[in-house]
Protein backbone atom coordinates (compact mmCIF):
# COMPACT_ATOMS: atom_id res chain seq x y z
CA UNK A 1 -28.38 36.74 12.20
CA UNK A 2 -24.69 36.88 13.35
CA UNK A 3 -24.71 33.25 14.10
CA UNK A 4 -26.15 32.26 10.77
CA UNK A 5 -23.21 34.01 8.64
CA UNK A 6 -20.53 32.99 11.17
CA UNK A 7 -21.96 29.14 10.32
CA UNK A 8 -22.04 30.32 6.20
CA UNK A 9 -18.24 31.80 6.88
CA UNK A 10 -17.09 28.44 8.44
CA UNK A 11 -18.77 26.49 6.68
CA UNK A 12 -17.37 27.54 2.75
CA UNK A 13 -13.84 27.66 4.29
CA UNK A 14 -14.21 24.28 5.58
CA UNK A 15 -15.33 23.39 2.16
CA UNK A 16 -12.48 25.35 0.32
CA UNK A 17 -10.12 23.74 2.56
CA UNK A 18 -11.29 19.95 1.73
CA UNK A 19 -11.17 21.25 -2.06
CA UNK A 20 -7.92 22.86 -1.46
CA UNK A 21 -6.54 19.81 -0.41
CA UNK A 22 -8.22 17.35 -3.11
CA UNK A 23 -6.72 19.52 -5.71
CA UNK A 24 -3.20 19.42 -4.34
CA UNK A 25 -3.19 15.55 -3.80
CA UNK A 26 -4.62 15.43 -7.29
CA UNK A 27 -1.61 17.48 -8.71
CA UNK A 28 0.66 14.89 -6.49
CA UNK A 29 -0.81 12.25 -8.20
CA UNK A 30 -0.29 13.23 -11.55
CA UNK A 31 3.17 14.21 -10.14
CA UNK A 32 3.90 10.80 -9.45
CA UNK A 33 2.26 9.34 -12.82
CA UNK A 34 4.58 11.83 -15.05
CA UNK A 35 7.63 10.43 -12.55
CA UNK A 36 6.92 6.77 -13.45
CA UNK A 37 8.13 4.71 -16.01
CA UNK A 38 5.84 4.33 -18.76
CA UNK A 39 4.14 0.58 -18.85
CA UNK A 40 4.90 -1.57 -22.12
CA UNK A 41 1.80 -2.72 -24.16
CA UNK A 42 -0.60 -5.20 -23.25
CA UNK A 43 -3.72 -6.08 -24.17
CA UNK A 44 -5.94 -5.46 -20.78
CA UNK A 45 -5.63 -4.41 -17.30
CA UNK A 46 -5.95 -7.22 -14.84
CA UNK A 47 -7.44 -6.99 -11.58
CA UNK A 48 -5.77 -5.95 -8.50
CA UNK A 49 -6.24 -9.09 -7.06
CA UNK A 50 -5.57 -9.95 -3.58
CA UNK A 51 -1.87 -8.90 -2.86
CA UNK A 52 -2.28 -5.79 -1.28
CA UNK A 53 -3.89 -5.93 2.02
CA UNK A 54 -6.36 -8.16 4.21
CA UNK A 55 -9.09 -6.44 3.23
CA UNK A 56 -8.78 -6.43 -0.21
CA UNK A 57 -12.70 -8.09 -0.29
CA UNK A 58 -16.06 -6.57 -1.31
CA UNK A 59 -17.74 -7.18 2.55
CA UNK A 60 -14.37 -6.12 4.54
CA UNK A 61 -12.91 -3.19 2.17
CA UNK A 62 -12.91 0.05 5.01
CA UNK A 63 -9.59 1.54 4.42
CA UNK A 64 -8.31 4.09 1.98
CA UNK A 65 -7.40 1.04 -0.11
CA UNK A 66 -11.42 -0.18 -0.81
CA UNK A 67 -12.06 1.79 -3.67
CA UNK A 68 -10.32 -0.58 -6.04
CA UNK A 69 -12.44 -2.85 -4.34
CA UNK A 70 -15.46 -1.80 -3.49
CA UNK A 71 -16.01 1.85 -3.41
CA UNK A 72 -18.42 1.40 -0.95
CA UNK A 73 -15.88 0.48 1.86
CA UNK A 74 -14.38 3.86 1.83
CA UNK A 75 -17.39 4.80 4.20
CA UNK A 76 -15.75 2.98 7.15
CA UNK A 77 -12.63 5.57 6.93
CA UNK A 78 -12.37 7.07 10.13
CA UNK A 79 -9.14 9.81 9.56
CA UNK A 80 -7.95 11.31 6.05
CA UNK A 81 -5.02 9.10 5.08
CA UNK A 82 -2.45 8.87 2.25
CA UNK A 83 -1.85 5.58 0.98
CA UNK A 84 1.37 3.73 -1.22
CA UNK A 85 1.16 0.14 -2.08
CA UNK A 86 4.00 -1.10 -4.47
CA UNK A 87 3.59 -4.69 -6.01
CA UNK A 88 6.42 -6.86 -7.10
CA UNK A 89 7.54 -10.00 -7.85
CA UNK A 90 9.85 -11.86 -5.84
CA UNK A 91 11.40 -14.56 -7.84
CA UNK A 92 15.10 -14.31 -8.83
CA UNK A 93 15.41 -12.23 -12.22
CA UNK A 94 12.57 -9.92 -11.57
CA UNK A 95 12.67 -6.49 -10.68
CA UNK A 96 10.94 -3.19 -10.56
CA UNK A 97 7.26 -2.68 -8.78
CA UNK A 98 4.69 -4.43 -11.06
CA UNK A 99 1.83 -2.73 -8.98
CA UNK A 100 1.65 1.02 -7.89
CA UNK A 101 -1.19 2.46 -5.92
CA UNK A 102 -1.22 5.73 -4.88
CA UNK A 103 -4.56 7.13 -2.91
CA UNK A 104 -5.43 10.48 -0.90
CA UNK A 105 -8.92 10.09 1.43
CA UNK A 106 -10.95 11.27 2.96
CA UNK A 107 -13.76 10.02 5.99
CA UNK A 108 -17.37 11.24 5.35
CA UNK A 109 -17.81 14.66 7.03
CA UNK A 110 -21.45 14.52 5.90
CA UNK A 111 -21.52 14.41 2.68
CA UNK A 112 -19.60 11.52 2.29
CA UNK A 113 -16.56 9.86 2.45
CA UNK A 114 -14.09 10.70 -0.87
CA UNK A 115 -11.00 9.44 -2.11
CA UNK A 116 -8.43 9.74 -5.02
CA UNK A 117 -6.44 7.00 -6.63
CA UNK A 118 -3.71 6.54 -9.31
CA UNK A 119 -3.04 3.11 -9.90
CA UNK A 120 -0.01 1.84 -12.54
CA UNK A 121 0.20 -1.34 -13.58
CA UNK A 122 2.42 -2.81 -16.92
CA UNK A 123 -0.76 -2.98 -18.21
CA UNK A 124 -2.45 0.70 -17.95
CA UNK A 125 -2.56 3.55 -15.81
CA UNK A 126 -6.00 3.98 -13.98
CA UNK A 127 -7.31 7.16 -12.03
CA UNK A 128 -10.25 6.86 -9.79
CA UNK A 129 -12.59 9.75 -8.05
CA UNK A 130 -14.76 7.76 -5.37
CA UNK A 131 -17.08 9.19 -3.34
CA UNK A 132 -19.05 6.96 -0.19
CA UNK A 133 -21.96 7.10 2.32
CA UNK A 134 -24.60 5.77 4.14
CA UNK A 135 -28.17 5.10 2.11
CA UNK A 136 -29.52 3.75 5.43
CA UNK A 137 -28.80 2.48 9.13
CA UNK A 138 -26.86 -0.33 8.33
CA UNK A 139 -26.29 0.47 4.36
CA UNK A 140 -23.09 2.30 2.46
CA UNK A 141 -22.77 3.14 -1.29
CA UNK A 142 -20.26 3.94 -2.92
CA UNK A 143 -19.22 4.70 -7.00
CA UNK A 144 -15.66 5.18 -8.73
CA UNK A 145 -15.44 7.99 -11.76
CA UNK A 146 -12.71 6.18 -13.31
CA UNK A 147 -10.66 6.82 -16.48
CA UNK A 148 -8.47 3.98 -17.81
CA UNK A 149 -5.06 4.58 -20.11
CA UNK A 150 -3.70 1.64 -22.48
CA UNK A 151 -1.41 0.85 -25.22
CA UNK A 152 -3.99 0.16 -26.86
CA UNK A 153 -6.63 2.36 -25.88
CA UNK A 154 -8.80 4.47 -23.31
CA UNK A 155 -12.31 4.43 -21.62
CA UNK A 156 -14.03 6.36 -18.86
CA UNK A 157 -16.24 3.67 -16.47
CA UNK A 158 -18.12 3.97 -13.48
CA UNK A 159 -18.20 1.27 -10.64
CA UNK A 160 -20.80 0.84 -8.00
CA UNK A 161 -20.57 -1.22 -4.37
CA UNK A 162 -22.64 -1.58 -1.74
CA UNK A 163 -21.81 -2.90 1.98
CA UNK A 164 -24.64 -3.79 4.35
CA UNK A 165 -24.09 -5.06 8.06
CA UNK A 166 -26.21 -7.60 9.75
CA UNK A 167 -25.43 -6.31 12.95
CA UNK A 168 -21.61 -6.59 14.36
CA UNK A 169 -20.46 -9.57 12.83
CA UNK A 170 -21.91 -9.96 9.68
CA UNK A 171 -21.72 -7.78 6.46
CA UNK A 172 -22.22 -8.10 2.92
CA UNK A 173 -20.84 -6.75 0.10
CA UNK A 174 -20.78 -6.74 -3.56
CA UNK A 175 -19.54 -4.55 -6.60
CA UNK A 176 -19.65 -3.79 -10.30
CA UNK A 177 -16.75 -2.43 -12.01
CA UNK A 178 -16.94 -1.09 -14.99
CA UNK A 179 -20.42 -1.12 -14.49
CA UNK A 180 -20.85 1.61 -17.23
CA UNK A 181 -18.38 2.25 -19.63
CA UNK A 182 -17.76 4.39 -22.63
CA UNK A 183 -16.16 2.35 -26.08
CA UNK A 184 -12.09 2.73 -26.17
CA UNK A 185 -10.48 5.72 -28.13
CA UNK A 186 -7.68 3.86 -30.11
CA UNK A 187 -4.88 6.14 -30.36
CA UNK A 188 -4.30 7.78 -33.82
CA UNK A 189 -8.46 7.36 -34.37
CA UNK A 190 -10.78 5.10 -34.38
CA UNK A 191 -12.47 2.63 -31.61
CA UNK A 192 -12.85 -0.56 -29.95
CA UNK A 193 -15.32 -2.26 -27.69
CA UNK A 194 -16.36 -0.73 -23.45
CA UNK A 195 -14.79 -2.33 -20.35
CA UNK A 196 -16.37 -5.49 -19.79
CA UNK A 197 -18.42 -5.18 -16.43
CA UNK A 198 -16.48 -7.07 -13.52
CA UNK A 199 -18.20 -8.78 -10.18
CA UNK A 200 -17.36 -9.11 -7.36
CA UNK A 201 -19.52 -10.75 -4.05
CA UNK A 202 -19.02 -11.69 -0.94
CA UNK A 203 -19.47 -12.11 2.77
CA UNK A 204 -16.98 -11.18 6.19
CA UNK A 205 -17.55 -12.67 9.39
CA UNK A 206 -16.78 -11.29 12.79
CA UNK A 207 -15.08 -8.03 14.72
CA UNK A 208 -12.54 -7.28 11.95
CA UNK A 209 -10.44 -5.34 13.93
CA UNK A 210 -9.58 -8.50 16.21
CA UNK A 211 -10.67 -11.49 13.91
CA UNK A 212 -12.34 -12.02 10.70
CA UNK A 213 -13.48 -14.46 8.25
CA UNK A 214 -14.35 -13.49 4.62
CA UNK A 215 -15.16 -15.24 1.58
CA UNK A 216 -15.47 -13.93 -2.03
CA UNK A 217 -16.85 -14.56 -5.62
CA UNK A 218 -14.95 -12.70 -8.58
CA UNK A 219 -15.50 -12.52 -12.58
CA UNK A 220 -13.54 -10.03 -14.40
CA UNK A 221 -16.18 -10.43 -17.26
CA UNK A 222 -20.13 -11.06 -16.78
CA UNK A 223 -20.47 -12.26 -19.99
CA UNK A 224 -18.24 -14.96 -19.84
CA UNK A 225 -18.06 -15.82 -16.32
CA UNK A 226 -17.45 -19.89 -16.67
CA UNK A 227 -14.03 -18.76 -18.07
CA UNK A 228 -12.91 -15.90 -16.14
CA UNK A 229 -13.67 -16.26 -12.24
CA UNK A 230 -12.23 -17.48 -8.93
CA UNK A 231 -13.40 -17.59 -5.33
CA UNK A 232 -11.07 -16.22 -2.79
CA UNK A 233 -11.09 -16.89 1.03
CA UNK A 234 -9.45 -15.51 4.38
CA UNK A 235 -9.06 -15.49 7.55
CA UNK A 236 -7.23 -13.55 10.33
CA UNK A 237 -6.77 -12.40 13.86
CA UNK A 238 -5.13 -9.48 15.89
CA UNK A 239 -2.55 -9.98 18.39
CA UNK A 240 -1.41 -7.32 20.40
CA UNK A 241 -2.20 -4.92 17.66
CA UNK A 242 -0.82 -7.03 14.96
CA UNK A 243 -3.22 -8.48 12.10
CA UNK A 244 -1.93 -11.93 10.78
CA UNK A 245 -4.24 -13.67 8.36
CA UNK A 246 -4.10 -16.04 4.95
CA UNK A 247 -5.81 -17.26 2.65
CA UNK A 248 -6.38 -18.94 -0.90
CA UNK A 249 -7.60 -17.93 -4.18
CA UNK A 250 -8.90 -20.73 -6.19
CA UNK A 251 -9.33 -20.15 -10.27
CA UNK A 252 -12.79 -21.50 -11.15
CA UNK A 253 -13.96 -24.45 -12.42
CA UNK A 254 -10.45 -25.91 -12.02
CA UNK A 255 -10.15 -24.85 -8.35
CA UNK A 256 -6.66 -24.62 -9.09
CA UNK A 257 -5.19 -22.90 -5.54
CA UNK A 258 -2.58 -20.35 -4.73
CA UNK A 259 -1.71 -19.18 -1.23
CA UNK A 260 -1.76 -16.09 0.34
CA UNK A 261 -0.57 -14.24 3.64
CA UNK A 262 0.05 -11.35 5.57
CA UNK A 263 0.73 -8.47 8.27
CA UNK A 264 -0.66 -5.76 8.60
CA UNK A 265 1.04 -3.32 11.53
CA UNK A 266 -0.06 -0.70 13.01
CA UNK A 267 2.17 2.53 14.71
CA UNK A 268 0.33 5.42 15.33
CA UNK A 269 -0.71 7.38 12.70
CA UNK A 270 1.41 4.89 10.60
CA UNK A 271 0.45 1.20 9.04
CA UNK A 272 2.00 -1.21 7.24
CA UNK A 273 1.13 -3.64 5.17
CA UNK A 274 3.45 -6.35 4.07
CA UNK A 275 1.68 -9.50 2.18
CA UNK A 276 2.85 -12.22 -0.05
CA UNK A 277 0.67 -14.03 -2.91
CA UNK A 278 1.07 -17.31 -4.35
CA UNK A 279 3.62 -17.76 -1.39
CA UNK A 280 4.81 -21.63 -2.84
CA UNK A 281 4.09 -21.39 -6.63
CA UNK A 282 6.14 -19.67 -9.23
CA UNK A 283 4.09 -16.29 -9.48
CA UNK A 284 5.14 -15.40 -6.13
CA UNK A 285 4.85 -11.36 -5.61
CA UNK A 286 5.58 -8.91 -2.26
CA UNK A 287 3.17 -6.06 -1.98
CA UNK A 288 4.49 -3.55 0.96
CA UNK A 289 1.73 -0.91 1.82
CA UNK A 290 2.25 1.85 3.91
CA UNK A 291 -0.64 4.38 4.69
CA UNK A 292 -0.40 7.81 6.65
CA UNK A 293 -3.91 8.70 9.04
CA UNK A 294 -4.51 12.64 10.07
């Protein structure tokens, strides 16, 4: 009898303390949205692309940093962790961070892994409520509550992934974004059409804590997918703690190429996260992440 309220007793404060702390990195996040410049009007949000991290694909995504990704991926968190990534462009002229992620996680404590994001772009402003776990043995799923802020208008979506390992060295993944989505408010009234559902498919190869090979399909639009995808591919290895790796994203059916690279570093409880996209073109942009594990 004792030992059954003592386990009721530490049990809700463990759960008041996880929602204790949700809330307050919620109120930091919209702490730091209020703090930001806001973006100037454009017509869309583009994706996040591939210049924030290594594992910015739908098979490898297991950081605080998958649920842009694939919300799935957020299973493989092992520690809660707070997460920056700031995206700019390098060229002479530009300045100010073009990319702004902010994200508080946490790993699956048996009921699942859960994370919240605030992404900024000059685009939009995004927020994202994921939650993750394991359907089966080898199996995570994963979906993002997200709600979407434009110039031009704003939607509430869901996304869905899905990661499944063929033993050690092999996983698949694959997501929807924007899988379901409600039609745009227009500011000052009226409407305009849902998010157009995004894909994104793929396969890693190897121990990707020491090496790793990982290929991806992407469209931004299902419906018109001829016009509006690319394939991406990577590889990488660690040395003495240190993951180097590169890559190329190629636009589809032009295979036009740009090249990617990166470090990722890791000190502790610390890692960062320095990569560089389109290193030799003229869209060249920095991304510096650095993430905080407890």
């Amino acid at each position: 009898m004792f030992e059954s309220q003592l386990f009721r007793i530490l049990s809700r404060t463990k759960m008041n303390y996880t929602r204790s702390r949700l809330f307050a990195a919620l109120f930091a996040l919209a702490l730091a949205s209020a703090l930001v410049p806001a973006a100037p009007p454009a017509a869309a949000m583009q994706p996040l692309g591939y210049q924030l991290s290594a594992k910015q694909f739908s098979a490898l995504a297991d950081d605080a940093a998958a649920a842009p990704v694939n919300p799935a991926g957020l299973i493989g968190l092992g520690h809660r962790g707070i997460l920056l990534h700031l995206s700019a462009a390098s060229l002479p002229g530009a300045h100010g961070a073009e990319e702004r992620l902010f994200t508080y996680a946490e790993p699956d404590t048996g009921l699942g892994a859960g994370a919240l994001t605030l992404r900024l772009s000059p685009e939009a402003t995004e927020f994202l409520y994921t939650v993750a776990r394991m359907v089966g043995p080898a199996t995570a799923a994963g979906a993002n509550l997200k709600y979407r802020s434009a110039p031009l208008g704003s939607w509430w979506a869901v996304d869905f992934g899905l990661q499944h390992a063929f033993g050690r060295y092999a996983t698949v993944g694959a997501a929807i974004r924007s899988a379901l989505s409600s039609t745009g408010k227009i500011p000052g009234g009226g409407s305009t059409d849902p998010l157009a559902p995004a894909l994104q498919a793929g396969l890693a190869l190897g121990d990707r804590n020491r090496f790793f090979l990982a290929a991806d399909y992407v469209t931004e639009d299902v419906n018109t997918a001829n016009e509006a995808s690319s394939a991406h591919f990577a590889a990488g290895a660690s040395l003495g703690g240190v993951l180097v790796w590169g890559g190329q994203r190629a636009q589809l059916p032009s295979w036009e190429r740009v090249d990617i690279a990166g470090v990722e570093v890791r000190f502790g409880s610390l890692q960062l996260d320095v990569t560089v996209f389109d290193i030799t073109g003229s869209n060249r942009t920095v991304s510096i992440g650095i993430a905080y594990f407890f």
